[in-house]
Protein backbone atom coordinates (compact mmCIF):
# COMPACT_ATOMS: atom_id res chain seq x y z
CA UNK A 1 35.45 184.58 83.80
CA UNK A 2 32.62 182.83 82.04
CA UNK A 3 30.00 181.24 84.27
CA UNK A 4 30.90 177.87 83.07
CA UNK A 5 34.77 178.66 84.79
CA UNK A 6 33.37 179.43 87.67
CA UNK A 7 31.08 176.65 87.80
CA UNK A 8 33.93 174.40 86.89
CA UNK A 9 36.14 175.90 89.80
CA UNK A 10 33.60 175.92 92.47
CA UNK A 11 33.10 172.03 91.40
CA UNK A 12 36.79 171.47 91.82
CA UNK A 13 36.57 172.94 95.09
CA UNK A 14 33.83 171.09 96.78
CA UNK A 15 36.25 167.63 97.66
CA UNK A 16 38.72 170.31 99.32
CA UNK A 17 35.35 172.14 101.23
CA UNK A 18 33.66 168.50 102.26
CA UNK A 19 37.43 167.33 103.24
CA UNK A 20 37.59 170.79 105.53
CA UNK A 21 34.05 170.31 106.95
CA UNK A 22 34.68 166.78 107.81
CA UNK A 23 38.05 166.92 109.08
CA UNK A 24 38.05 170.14 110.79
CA UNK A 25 34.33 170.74 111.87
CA UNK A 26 35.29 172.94 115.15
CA UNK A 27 34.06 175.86 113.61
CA UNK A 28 30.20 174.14 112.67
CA UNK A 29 30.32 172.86 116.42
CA UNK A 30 30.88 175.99 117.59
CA UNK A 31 27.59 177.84 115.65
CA UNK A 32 25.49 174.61 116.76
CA UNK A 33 26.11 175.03 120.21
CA UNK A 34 25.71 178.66 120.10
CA UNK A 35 22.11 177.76 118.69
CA UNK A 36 20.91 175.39 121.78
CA UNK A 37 23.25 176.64 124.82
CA UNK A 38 20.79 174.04 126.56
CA UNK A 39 23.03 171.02 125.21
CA UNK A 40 26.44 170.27 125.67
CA UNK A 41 28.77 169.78 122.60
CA UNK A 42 32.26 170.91 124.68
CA UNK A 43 33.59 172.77 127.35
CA UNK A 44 35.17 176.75 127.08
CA UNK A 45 38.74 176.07 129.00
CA UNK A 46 42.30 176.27 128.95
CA UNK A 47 43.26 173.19 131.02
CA UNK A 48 44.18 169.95 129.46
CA UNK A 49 40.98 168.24 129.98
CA UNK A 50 38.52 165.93 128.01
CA UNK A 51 35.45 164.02 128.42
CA UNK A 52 35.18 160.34 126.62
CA UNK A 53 31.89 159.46 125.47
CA UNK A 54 31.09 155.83 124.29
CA UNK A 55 27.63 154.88 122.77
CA UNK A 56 25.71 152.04 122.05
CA UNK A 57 26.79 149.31 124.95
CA UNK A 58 27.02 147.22 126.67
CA UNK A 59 28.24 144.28 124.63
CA UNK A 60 29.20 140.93 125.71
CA UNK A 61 33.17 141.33 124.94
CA UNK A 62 33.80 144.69 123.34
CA UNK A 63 32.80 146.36 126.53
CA UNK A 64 34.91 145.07 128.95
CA UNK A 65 38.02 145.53 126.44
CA UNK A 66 37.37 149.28 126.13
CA UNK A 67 37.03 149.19 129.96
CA UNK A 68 40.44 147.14 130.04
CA UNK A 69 42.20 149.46 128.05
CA UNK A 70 41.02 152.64 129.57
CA UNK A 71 42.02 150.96 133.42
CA UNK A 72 45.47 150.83 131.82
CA UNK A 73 45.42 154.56 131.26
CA UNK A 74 43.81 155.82 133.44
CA UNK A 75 41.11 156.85 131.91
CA UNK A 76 37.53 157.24 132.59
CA UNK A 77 33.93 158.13 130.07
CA UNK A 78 30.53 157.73 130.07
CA UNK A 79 29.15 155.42 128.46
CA UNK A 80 25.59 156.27 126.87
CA UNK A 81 23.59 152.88 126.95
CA UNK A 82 21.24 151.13 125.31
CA UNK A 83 19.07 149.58 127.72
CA UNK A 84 17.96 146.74 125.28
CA UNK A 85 21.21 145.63 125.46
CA UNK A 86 21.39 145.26 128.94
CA UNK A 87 20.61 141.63 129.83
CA UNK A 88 22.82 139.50 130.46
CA UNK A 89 25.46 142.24 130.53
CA UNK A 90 24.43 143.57 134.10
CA UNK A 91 28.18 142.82 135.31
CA UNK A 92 29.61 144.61 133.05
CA UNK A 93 27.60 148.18 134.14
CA UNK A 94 28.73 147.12 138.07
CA UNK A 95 32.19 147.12 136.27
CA UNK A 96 31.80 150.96 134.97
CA UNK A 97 30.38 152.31 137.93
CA UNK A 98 32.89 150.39 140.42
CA UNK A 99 35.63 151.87 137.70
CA UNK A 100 34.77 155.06 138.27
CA UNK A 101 32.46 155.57 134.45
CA UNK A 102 29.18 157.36 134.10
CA UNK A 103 25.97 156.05 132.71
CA UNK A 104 24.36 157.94 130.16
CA UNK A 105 20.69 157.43 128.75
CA UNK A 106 20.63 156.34 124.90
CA UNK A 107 17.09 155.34 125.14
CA UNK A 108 15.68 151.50 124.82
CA UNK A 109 16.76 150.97 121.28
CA UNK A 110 19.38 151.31 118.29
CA UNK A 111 16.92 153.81 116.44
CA UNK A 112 16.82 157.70 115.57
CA UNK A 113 15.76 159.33 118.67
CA UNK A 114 14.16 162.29 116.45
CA UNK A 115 11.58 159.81 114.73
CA UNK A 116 9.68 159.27 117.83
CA UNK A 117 6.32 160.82 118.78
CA UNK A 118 7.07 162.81 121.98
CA UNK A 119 5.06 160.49 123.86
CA UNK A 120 6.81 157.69 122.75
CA UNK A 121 9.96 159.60 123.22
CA UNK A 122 8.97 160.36 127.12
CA UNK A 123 7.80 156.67 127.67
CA UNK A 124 11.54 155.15 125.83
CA UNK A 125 13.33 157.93 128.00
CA UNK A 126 11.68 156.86 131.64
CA UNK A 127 12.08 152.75 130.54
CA UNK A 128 15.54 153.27 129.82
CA UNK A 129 15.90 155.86 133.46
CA UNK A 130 14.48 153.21 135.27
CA UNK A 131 16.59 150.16 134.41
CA UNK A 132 19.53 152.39 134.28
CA UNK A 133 18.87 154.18 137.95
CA UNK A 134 19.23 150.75 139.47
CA UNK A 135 23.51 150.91 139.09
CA UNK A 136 23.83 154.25 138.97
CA UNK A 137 22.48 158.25 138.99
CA UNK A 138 22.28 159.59 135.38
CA UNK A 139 21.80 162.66 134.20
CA UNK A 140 22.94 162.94 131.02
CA UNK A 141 20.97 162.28 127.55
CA UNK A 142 22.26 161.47 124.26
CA UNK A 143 19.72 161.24 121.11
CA UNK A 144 20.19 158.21 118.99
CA UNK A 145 21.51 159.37 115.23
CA UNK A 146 22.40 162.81 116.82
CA UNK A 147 19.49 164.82 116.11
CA UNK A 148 17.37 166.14 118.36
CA UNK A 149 14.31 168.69 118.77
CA UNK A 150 12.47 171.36 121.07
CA UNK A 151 10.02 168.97 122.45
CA UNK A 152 12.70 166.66 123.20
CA UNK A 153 14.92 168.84 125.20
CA UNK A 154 11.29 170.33 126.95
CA UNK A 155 10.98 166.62 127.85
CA UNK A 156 14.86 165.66 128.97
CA UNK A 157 14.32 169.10 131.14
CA UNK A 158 11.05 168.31 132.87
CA UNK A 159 12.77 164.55 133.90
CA UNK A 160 15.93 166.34 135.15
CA UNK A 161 17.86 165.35 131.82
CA UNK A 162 20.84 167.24 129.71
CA UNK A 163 21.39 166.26 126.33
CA UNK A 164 25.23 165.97 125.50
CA UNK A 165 26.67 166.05 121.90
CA UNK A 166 30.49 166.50 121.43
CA UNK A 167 32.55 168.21 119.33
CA UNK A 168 35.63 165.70 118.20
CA UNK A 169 33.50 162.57 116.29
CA UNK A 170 35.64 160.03 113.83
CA UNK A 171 32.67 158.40 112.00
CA UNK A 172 33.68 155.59 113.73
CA UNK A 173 29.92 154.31 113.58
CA UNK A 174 30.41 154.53 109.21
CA UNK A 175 34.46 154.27 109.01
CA UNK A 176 35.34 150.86 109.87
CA UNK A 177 39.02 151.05 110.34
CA UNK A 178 40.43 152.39 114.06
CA UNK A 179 43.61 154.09 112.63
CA UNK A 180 41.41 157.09 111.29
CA UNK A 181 39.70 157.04 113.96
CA UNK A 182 42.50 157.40 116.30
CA UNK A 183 44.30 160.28 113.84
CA UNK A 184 41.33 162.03 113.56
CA UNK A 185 40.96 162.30 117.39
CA UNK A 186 44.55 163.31 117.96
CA UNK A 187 44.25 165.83 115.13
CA UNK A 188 41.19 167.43 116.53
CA UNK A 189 41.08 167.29 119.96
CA UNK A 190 41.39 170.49 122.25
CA UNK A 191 41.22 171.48 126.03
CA UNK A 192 37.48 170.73 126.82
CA UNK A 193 36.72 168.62 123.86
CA UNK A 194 33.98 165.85 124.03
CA UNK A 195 34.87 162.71 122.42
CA UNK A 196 31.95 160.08 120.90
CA UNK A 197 33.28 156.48 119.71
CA UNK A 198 31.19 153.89 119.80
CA UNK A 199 30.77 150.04 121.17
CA UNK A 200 29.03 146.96 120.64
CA UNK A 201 30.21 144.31 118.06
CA UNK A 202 33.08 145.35 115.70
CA UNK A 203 32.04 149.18 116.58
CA UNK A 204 33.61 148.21 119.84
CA UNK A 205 36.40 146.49 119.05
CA UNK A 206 37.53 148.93 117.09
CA UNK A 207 37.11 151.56 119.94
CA UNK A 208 38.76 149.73 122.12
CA UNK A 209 41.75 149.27 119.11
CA UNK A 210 41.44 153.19 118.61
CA UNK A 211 41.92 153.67 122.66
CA UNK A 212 44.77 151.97 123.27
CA UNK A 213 46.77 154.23 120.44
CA UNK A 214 44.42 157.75 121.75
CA UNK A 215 45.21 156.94 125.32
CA UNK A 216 48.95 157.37 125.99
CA UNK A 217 49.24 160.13 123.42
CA UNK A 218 46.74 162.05 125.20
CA UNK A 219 48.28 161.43 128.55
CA UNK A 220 52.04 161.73 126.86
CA UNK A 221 50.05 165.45 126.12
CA UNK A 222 49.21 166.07 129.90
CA UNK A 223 45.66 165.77 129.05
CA UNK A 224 42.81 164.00 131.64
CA UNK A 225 40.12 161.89 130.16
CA UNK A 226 37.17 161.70 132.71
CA UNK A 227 33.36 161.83 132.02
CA UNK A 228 31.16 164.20 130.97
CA UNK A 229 30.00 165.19 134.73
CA UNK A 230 33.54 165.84 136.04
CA UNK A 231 34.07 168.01 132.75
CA UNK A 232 30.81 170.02 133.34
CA UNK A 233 31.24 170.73 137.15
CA UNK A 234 34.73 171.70 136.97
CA UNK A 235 34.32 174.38 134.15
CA UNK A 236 30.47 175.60 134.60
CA UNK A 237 28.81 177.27 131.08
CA UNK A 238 26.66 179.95 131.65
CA UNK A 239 22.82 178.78 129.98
């Protein structure tokens, strides 16, 4: 075959390899957590268990719908905040706790995390630790935009931090339509799976939309849905 076939075969192919990479990523999860055991992306087990992570919140009204729908099914996350959007919002974080969610650290802002000098990085991380601490213990870290670096986890370790990925993520922050979301979840969630949607806005709304179809499926599937704590301590990683 002439190198202009292959070339014109191998450029066929690449929609089919992006759709696999995209749709089933389990495999790229797998070598990325394998690279930095010292963040969390899932969970090795058997039993019919899942953590729910939410980012960006609080918000106004999107929050407490997502927290209305997972009372209904008995469901519980953490929710990785942004402390900038805090005030006026401080009822709804007594909500989560008193509901039984975690608080997670997203920093101070809606910004890559991996842009900041470490200095900056340390101050944003302690600002945000500080308001947060006031409802709540936290422990867990998750970089804004998803990228991350050694001197960030050297920094999350010295202040007592974990930084948490996941390993089933629907776009939902790029794809503004719930349905996918809620498919892709259902197609590519497994026993000790962590979950990221997303609030705020229409983000949240459509989170919330996206929960209330995830929800009872995953239940109808014996499955638990409890934050990211809970999932750690009950099925310990060796580091």
């Amino acid at each position: 075959m002439s190198k202009l076939k292959i070339g014109a075969v191998l450029f066929a192919l690449l929609p089919l390899v992006i759709m696999f990479v995209v749709l089933r990523p389990g495999w790229i999860v797998k070598i990325l957590a394998k690279r930095s055991p010292e963040v969390l992306y899932f969970v090795e087990t058997q039993e019919p268990v899942v953590a729910l992570t939410i980012d960006d919140g609080p918000d106004p009204v999107a929050t407490s719908e997502i927290l209305d729908v997972l009372r209904q099914h008995d469901a519980r996350a953490t929710f990785f905040l942004i402390t900038d959007h805090i005030p006026g919002n401080e009822e709804t974080l007594v909500r989560m706790v008193k509901e039984g969610h975690e608080l997670g650290n997203h920093l101070t802002a809606d910004q890559p995390s991996i842009r900041l000098a470490p200095s900056e990085f340390e101050k944003q991380l302690l600002a945000a630790h500080e308001t947060l601490s006031r409802y709540s213990d936290v422990v867990w870290f998750r970089p804004g935009g998803g990228w991350y670096n050694t001197a960030m986890l050297s920094i999350l370790s010295k202040h007592g931090y974990r930084c948490a990925l996941g390993s089933v993520y629907p776009f939902d922050a790029k794809i503004g339509f719930s349905g996918f979301a809620a498919r892709y979840i259902l197609w590519n969630v497994r026993p000790g799976s962590i979950i990221i949607l997303h609030d705020h806005g229409a983000r949240g709304k459509r989170t919330a939309s996206a929960l209330a179809t995830i929800l009872p499926e995953l239940n109808r599937r014996g499955f638990r849905v409890v934050p990211l704590s809970e999932l750690a301590a009950s099925h310990p990683t060796d580091e």
